[in-house]
N, C-alpha and C. Protein backbone atom coordinates (compact mmCIF):
# COMPACT_ATOMS: atom_id res chain seq x y z
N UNK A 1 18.46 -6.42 -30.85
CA UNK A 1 17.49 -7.46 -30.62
C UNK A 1 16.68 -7.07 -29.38
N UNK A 2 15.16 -7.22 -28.61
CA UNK A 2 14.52 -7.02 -28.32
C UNK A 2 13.79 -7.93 -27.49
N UNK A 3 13.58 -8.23 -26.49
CA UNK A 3 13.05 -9.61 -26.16
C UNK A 3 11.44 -8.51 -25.42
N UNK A 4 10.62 -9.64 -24.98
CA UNK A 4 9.10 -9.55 -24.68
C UNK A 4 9.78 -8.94 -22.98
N UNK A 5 8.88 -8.09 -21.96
CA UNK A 5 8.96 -7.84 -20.81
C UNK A 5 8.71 -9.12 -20.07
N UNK A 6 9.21 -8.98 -18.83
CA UNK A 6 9.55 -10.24 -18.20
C UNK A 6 9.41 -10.09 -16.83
N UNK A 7 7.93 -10.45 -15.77
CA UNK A 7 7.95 -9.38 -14.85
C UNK A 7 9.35 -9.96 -13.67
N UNK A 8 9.63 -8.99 -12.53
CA UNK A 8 11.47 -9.17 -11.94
C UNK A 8 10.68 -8.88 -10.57
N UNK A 9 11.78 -9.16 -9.48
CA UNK A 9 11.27 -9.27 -7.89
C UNK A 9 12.23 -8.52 -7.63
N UNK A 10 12.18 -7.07 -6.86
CA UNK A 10 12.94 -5.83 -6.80
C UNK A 10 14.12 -6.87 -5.49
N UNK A 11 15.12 -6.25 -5.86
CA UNK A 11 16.70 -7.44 -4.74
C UNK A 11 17.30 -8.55 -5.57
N UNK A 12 16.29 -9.04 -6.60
CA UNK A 12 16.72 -10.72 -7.06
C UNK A 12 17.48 -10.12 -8.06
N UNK A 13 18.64 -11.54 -8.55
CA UNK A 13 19.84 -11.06 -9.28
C UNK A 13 19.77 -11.90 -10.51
N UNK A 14 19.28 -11.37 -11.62
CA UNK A 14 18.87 -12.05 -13.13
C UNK A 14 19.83 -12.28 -14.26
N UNK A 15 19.99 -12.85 -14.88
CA UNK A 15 21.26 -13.05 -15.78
C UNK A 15 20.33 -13.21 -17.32
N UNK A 16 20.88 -12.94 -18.16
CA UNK A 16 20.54 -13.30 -19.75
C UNK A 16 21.07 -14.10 -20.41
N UNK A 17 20.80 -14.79 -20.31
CA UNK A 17 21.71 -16.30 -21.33
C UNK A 17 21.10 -16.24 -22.57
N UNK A 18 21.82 -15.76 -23.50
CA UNK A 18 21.70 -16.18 -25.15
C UNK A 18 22.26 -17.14 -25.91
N UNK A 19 22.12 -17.80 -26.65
CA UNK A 19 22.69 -18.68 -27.79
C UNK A 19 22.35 -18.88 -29.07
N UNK A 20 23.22 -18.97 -30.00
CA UNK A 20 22.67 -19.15 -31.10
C UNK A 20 24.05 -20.27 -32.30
N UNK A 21 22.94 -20.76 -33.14
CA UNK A 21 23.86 -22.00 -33.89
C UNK A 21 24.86 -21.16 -35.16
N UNK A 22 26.37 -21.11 -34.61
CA UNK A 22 26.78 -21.08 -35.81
C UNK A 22 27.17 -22.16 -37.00
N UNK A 23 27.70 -22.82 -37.86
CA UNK A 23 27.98 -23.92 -38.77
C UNK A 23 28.71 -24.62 -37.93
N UNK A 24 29.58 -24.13 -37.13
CA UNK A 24 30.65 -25.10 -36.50
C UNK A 24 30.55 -25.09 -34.73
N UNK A 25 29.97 -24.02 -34.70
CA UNK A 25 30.35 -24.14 -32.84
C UNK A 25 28.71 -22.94 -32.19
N UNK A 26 28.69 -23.26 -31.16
CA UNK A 26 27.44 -22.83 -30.73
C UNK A 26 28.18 -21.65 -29.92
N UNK A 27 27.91 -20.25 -30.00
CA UNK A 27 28.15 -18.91 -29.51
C UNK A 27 27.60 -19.00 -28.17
N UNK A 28 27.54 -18.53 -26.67
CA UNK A 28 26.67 -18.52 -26.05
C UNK A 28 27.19 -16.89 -25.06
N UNK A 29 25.94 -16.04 -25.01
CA UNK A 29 25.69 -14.95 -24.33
C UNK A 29 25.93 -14.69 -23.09
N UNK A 30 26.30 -13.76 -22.33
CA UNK A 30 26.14 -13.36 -21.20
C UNK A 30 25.46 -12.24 -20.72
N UNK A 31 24.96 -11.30 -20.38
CA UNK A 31 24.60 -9.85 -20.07
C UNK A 31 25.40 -9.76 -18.31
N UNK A 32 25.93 -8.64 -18.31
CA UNK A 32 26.19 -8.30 -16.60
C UNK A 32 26.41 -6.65 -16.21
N UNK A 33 26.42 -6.55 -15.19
CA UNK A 33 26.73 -5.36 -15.34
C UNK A 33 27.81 -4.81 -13.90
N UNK A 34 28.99 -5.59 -13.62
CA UNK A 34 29.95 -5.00 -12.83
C UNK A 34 31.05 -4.75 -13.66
N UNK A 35 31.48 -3.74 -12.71
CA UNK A 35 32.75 -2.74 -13.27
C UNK A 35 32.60 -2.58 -14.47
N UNK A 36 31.42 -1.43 -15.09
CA UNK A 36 30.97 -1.03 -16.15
C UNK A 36 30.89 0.56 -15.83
N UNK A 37 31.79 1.38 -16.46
CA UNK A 37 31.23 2.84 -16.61
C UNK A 37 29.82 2.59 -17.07
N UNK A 38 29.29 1.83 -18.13
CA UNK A 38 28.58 1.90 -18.88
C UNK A 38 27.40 1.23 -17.93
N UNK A 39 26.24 2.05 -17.59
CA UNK A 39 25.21 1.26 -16.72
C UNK A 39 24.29 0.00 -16.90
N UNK A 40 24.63 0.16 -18.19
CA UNK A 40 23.27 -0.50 -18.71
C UNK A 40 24.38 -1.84 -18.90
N UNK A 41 25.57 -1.83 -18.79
CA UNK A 41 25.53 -3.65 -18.98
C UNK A 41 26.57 -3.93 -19.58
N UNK A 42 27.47 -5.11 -19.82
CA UNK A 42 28.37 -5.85 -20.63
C UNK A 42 27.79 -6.78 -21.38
N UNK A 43 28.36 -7.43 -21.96
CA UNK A 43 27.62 -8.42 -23.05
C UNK A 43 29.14 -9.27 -23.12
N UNK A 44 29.41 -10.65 -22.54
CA UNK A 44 30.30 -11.72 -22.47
C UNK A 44 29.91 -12.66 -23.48
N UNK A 45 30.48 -13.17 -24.31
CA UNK A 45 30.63 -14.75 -25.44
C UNK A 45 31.47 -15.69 -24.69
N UNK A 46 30.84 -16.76 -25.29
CA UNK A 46 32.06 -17.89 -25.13
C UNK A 46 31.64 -18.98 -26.47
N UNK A 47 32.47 -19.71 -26.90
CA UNK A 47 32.58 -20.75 -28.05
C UNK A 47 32.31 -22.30 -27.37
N UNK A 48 33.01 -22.40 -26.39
CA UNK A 48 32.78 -23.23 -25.62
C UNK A 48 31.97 -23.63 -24.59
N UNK A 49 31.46 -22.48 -23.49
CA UNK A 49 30.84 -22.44 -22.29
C UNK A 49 32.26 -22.03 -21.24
N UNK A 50 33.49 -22.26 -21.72
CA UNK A 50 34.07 -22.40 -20.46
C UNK A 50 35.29 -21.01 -21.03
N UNK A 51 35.52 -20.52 -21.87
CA UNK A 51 36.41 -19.77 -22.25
C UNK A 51 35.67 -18.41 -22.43
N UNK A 52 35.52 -17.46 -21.75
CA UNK A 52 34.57 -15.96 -22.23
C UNK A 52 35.73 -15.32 -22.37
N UNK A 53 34.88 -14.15 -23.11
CA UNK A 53 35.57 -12.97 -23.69
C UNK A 53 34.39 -11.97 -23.69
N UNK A 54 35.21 -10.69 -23.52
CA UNK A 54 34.21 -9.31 -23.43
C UNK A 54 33.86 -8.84 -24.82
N UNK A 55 32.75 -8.98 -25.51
CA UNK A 55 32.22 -8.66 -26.87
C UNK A 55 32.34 -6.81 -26.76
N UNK A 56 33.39 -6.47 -27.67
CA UNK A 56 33.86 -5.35 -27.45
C UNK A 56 32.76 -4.21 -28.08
N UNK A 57 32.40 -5.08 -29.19
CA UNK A 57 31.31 -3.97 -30.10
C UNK A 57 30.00 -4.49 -29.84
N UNK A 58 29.91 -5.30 -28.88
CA UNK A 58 28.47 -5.20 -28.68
C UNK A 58 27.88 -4.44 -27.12
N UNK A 59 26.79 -4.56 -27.27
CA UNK A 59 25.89 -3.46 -25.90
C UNK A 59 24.91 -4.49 -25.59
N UNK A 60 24.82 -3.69 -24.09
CA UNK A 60 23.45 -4.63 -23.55
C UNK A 60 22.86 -3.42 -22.50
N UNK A 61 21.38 -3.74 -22.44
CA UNK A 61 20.73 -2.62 -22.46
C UNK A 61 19.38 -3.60 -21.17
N UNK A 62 19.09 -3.29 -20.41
CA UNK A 62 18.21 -3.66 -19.61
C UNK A 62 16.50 -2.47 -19.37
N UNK A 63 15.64 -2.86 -19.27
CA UNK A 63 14.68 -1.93 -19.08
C UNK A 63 14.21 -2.08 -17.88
N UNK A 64 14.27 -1.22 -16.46
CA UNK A 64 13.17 -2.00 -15.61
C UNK A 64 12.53 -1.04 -14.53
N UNK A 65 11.38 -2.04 -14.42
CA UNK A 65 10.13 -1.37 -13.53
C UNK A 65 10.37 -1.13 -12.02
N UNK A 66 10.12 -0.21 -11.11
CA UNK A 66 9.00 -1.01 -9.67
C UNK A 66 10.71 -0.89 -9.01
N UNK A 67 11.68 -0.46 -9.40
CA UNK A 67 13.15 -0.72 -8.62
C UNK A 67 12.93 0.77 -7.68
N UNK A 68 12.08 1.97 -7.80
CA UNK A 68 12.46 3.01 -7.33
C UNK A 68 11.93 2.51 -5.72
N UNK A 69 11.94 4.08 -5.02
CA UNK A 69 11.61 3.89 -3.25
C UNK A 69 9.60 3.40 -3.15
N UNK A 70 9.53 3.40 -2.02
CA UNK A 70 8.32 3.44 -1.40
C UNK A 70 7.33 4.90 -1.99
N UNK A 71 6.15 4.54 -1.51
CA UNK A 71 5.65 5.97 -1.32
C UNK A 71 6.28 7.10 -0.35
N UNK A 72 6.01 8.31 -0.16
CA UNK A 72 6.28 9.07 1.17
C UNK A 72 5.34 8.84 2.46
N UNK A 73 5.66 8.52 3.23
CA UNK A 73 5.08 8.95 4.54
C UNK A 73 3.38 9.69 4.17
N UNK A 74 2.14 9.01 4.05
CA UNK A 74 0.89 9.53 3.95
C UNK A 74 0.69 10.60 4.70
N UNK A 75 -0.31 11.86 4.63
CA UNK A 75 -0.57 12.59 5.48
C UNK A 75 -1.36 12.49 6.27
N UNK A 76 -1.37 12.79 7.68
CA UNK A 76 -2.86 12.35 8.70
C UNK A 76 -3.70 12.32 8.34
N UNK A 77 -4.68 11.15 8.63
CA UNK A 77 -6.10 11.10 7.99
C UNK A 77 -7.26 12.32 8.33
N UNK A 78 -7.72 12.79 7.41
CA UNK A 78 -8.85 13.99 7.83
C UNK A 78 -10.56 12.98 7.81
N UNK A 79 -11.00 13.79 8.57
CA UNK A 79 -12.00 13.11 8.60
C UNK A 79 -13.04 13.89 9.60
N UNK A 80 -14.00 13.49 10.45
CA UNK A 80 -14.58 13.81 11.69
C UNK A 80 -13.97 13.04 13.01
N UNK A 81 -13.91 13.52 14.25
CA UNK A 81 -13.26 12.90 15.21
C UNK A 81 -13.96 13.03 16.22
N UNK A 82 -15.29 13.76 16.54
CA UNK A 82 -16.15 13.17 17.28
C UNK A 82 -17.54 12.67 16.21
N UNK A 83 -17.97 11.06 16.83
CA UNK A 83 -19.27 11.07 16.33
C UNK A 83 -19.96 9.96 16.99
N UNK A 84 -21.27 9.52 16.38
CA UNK A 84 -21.99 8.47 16.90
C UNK A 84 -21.51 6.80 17.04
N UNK A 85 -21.57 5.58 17.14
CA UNK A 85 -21.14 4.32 17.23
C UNK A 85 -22.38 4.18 15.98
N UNK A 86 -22.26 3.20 14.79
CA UNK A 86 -23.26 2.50 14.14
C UNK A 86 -23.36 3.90 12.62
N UNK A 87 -22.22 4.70 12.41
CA UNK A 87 -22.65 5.44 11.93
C UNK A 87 -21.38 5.46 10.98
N UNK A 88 -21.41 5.71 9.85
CA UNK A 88 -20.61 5.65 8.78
C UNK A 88 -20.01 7.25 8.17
N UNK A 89 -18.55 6.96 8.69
CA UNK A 89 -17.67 8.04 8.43
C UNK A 89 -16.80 8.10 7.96
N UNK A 90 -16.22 9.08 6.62
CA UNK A 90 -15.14 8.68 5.37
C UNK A 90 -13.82 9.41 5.93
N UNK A 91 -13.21 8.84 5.71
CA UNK A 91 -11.61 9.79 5.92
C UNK A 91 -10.61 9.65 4.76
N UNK A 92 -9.89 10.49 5.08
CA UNK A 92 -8.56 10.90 3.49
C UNK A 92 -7.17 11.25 4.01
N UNK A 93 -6.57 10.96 3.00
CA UNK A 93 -5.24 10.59 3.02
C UNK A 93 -4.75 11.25 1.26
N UNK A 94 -3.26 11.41 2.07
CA UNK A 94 -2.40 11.78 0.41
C UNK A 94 -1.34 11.48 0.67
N UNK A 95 -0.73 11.07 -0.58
CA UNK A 95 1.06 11.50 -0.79
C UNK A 95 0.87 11.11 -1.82
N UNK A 96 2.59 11.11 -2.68
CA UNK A 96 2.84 10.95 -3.85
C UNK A 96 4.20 9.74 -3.35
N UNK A 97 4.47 9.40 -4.88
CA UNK A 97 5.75 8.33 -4.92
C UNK A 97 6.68 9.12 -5.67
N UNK A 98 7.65 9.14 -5.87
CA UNK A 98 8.65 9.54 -6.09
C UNK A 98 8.76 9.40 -7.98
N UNK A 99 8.73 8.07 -8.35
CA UNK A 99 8.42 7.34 -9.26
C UNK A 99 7.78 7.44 -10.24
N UNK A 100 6.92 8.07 -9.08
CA UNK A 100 5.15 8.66 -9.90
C UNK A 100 4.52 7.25 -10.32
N UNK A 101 4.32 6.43 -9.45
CA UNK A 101 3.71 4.84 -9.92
C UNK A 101 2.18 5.20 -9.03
N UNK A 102 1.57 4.66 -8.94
CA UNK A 102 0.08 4.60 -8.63
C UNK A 102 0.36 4.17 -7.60
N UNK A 103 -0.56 4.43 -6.56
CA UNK A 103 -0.78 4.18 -5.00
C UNK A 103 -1.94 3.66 -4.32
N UNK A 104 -2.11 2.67 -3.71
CA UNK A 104 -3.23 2.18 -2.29
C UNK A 104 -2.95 2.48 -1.39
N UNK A 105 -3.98 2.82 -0.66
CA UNK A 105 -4.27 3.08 0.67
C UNK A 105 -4.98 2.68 1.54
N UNK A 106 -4.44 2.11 2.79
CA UNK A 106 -4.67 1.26 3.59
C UNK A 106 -5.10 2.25 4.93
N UNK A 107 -6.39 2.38 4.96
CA UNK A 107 -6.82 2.69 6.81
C UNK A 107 -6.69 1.94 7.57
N UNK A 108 -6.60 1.97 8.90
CA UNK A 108 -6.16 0.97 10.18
C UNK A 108 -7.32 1.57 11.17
N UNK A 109 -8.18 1.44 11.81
CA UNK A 109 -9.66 1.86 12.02
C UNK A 109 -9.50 2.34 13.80
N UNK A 110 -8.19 1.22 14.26
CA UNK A 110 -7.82 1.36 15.63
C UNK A 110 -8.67 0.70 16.33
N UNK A 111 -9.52 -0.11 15.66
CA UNK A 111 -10.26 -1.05 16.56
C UNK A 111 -10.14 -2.60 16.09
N UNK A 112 -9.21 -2.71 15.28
CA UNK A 112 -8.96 -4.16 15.35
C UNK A 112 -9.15 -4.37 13.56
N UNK A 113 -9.75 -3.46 13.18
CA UNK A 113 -10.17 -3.66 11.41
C UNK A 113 -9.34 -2.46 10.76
N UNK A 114 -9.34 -3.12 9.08
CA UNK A 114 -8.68 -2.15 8.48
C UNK A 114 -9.92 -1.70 7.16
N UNK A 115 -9.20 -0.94 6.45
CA UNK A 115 -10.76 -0.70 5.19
C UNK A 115 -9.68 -1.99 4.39
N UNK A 116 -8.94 -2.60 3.83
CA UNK A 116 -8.13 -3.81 2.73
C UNK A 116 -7.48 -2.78 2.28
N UNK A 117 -7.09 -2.71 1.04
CA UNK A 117 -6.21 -2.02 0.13
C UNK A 117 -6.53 -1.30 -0.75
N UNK A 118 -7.55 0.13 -0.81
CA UNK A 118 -8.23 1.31 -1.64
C UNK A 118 -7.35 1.61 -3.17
N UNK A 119 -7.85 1.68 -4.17
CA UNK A 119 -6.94 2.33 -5.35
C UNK A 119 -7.11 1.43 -6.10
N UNK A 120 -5.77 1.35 -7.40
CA UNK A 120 -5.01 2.46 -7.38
C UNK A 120 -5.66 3.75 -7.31
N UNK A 121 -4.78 5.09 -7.21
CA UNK A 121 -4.85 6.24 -7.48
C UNK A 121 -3.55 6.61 -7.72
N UNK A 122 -3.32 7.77 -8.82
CA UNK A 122 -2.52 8.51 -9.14
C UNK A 122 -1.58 9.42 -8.01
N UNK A 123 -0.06 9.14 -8.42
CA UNK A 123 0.80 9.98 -7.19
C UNK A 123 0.18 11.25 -6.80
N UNK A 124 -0.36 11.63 -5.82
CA UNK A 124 -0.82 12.33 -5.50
C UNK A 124 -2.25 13.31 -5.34
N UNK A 125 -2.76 11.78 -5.50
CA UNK A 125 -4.31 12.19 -5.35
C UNK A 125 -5.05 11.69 -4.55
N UNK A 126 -5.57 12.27 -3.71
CA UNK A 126 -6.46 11.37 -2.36
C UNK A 126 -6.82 10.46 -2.31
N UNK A 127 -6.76 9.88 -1.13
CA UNK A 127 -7.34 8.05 -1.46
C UNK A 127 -8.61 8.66 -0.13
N UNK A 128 -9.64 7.59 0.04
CA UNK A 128 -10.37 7.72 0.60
C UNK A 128 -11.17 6.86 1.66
N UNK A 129 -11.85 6.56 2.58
CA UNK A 129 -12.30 4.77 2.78
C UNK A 129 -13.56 5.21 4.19
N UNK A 130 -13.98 4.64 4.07
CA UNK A 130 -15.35 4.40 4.94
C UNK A 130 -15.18 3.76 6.55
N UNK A 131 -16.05 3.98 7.52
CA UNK A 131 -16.02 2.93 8.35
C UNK A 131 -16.96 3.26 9.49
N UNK A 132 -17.44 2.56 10.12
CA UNK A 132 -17.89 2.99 11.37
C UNK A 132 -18.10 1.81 12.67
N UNK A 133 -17.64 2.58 13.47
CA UNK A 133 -17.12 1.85 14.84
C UNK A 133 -18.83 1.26 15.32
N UNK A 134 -18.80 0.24 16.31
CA UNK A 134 -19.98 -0.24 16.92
C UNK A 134 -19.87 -0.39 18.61
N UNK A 135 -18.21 -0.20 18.81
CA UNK A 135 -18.37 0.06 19.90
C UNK A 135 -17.79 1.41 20.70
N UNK A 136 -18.35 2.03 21.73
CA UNK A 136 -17.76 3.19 22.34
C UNK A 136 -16.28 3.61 22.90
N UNK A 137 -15.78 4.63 22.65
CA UNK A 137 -14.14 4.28 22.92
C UNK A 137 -13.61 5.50 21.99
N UNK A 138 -12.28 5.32 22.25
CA UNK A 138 -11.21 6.01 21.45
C UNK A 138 -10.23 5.67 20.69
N UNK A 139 -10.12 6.08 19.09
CA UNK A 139 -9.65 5.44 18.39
C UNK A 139 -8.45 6.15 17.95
N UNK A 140 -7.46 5.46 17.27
CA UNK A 140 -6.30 5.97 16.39
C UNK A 140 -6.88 5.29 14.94
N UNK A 141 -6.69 6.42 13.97
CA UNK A 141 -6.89 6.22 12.69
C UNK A 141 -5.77 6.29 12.05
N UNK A 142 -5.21 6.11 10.96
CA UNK A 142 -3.78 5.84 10.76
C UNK A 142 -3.97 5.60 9.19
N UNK A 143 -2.86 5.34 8.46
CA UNK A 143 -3.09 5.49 7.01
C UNK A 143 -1.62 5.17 6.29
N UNK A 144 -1.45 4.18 5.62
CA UNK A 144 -0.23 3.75 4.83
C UNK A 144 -0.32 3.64 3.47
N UNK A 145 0.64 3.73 2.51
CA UNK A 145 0.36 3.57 0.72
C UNK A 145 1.55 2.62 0.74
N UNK A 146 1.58 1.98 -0.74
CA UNK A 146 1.83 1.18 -0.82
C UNK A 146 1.79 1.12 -2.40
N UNK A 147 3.34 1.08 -3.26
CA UNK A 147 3.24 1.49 -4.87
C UNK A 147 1.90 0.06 -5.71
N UNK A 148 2.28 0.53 -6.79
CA UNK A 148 1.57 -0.84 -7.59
C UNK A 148 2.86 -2.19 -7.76
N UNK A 149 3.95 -1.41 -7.02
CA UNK A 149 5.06 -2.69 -6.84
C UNK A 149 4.99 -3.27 -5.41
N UNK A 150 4.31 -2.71 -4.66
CA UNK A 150 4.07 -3.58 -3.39
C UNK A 150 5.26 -2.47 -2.30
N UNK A 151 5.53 -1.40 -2.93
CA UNK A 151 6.62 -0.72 -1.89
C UNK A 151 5.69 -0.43 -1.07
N UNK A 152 5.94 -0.39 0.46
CA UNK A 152 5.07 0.48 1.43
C UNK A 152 5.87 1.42 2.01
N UNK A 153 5.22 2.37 2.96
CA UNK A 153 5.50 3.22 3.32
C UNK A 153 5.19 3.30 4.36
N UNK A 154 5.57 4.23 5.39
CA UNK A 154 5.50 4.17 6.76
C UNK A 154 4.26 4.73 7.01
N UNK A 155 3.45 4.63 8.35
CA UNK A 155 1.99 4.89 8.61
C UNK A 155 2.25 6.37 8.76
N UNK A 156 1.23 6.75 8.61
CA UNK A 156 0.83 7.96 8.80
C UNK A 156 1.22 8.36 10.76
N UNK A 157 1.07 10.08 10.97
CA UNK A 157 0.68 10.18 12.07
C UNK A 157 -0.71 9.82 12.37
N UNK A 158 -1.26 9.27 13.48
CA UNK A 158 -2.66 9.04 13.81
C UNK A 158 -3.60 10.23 13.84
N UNK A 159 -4.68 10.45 14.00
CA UNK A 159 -5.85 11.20 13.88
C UNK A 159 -6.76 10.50 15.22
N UNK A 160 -7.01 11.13 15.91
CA UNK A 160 -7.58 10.44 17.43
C UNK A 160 -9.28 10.83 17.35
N UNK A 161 -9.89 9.92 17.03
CA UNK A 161 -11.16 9.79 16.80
C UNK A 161 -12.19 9.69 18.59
N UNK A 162 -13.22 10.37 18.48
CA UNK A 162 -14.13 9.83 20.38
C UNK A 162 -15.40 9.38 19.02
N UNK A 163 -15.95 8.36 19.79
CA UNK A 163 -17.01 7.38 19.49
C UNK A 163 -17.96 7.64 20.98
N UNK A 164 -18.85 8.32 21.24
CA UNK A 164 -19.21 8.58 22.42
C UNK A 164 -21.02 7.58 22.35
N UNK A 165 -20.84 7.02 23.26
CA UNK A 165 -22.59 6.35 23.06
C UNK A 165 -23.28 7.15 22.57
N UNK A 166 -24.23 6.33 21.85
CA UNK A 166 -25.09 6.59 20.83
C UNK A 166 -26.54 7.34 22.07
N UNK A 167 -27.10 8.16 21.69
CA UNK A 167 -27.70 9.03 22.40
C UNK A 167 -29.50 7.78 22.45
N UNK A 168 -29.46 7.54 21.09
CA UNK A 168 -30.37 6.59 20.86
C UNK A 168 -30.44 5.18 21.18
N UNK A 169 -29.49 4.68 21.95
CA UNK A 169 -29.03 3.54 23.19
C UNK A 169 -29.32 3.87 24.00
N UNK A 170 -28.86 5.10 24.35
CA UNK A 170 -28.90 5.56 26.02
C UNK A 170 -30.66 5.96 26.06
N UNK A 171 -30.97 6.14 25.32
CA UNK A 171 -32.67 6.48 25.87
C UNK A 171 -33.14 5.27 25.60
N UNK A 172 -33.14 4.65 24.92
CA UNK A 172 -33.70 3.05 24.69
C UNK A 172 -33.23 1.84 26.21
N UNK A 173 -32.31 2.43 26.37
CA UNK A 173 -32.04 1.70 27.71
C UNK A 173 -33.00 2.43 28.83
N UNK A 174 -33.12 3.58 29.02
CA UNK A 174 -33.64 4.06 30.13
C UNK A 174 -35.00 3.63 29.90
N UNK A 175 -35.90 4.20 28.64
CA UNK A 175 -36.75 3.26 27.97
C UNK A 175 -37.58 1.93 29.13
N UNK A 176 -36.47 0.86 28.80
CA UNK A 176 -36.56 -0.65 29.15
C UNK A 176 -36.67 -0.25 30.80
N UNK A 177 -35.88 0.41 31.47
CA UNK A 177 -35.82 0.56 32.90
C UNK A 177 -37.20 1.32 33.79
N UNK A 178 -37.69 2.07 32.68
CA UNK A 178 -39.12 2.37 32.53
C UNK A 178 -40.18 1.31 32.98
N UNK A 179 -40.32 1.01 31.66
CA UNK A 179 -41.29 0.07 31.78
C UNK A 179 -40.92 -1.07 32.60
N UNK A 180 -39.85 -1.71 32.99
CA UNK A 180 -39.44 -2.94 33.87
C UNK A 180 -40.13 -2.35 35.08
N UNK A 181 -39.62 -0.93 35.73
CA UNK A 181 -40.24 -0.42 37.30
C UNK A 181 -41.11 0.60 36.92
N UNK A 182 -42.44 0.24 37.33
CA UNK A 182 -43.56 1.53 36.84
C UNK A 182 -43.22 2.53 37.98
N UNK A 183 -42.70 2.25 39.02
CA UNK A 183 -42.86 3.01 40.03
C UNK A 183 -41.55 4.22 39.70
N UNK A 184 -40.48 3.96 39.00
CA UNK A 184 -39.59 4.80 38.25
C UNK A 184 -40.46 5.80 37.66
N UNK A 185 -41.11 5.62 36.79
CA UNK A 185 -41.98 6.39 35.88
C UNK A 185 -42.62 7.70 36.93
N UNK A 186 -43.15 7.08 37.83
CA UNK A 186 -44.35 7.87 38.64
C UNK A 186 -43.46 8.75 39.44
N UNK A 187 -41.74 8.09 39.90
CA UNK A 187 -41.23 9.03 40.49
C UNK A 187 -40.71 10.58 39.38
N UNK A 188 -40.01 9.93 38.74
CA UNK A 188 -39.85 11.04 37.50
C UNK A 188 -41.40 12.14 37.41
N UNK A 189 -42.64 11.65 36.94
CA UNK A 189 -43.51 12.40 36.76
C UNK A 189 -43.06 13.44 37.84
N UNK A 190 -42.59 12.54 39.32
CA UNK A 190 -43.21 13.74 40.49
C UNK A 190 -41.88 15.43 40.60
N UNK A 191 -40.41 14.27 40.02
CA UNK A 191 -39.83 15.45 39.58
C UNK A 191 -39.96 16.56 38.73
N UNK A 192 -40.73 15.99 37.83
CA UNK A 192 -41.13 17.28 36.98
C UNK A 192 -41.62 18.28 37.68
C-alpha cells in the first residue's frame, strides 16, 4: 500500500496509524522503527487498541527527504576589493551539499545589508549577487548556503573589500569651496 508524500520537519518524531474494518473487530496499525535490524521499520496490530503484537509477515517502508547535512562551508567570495562608493559590484561563491539538493546563497555586504536569499542553484554551481556600498570604509564580504530544506552552513571566510571616496565627490567638493572663496581660485591660479 502506498500513501500520497507528506511534507516532515527534520528532528520531529512521526508515527503511522492505520485502521481498517474487519466484520467483527477493527485491526489498528502501527509503523516504528526501534530495535529493528531492518531500517526501514516494524509494522505493530492490535484488535483492541490496548493488546499489540509484531505483524511478523508484514513490512513497513518509510521514504524521506531534506534528513541529510547542511551545505559545506562556501568558498570566499571573489569579486573586486578595491573600488568606487555608488558603484555596483558582483561577487561569487560555491560549494556543493552532500545530498546533492539545490542551494541559496546569502551575501553579508559588511555594512549592515545582505543581498536576501539568491537561487536555487545546483550542488555546485556558483551563486552570484550584486551590491554597492554608499559609504567610504572597509568591508568584510562573507557568504553562507543554505539547502532547499533550510540546512545552513557556516559563513564563508571573509574577502576584505576598500571603498575609497569617490574621486567625483572629492572634486565636486573642492568645486563648492571654489566658488564659495573666489580668492581660493586666484590663489591656485598663482600656484600654477
Amino acid at each position: 500500500m502506498s500513501f500520497n508524500d507528506i511534507p516532515i520537519v527534520a528532528g520531529e518524531t512521526y508515527y503511522m496509524i492505520m485502521s481498517t474494518k474487519l466484520k467483527s473487530n477493527t485491526v489498528y496499525g502501527i509503523g516504528t522503527g526501534s530495535n529493528n535490524p531492518y531500517p526501514d521499520g516494524d509494522f505493530w496490530m492490535s484488535m483492541n487498541w490496548f493488546e499489540w503484537e509484531k505483524g511478523w509477515d508484514d513490512d513497513l517502508c518509510f521514504k524521506t527527504y531534506g534528513t541529510g547535512g547542511p551545505p559545506n562551508k562556501p568558498s570566499t567570495p571573489s569579486g573586486k576589493v578595491n573600488g568606487k562608493i555608488n558603484v555596483d559590484y558582483t561577487y561569487t561563491s560555491v560549494t556543493t551539499d552532500l545530498d546533492g539538493d539545490q542551494i541559496y546563497y546569502l551575501f553579508d555586504w559588511g555594512d549592515g545589508t545582505d543581498s536576501g536569499w539568491v537561487g536555487p542553484f545546483n550542488s555546485g554551481v556558483e551563486g552570484s549577487a550584486s551590491h554597492k556600498w554608499i559609504v567610504k570604509g572597509n568591508y568584510d564580504v562573507r557568504v553562507k548556503a543554505k539547502d532547499v530544506y533550510n540546512a545552513e552552513s557556516p559563513w564563508s571566510d571573509p574577502l576584505s573589500v576598500t571603498m575609497p571616496r569617490d574621486k567625483a565627490t572629492s572634486y565636486s567638493l573642492l568645486q563648492r569651496w571654489i566658488e564659495r572663496y573666489p580668492l581660493l581660485n586666484r590663489l591656485l591660479l598663482l600656484i600654477k
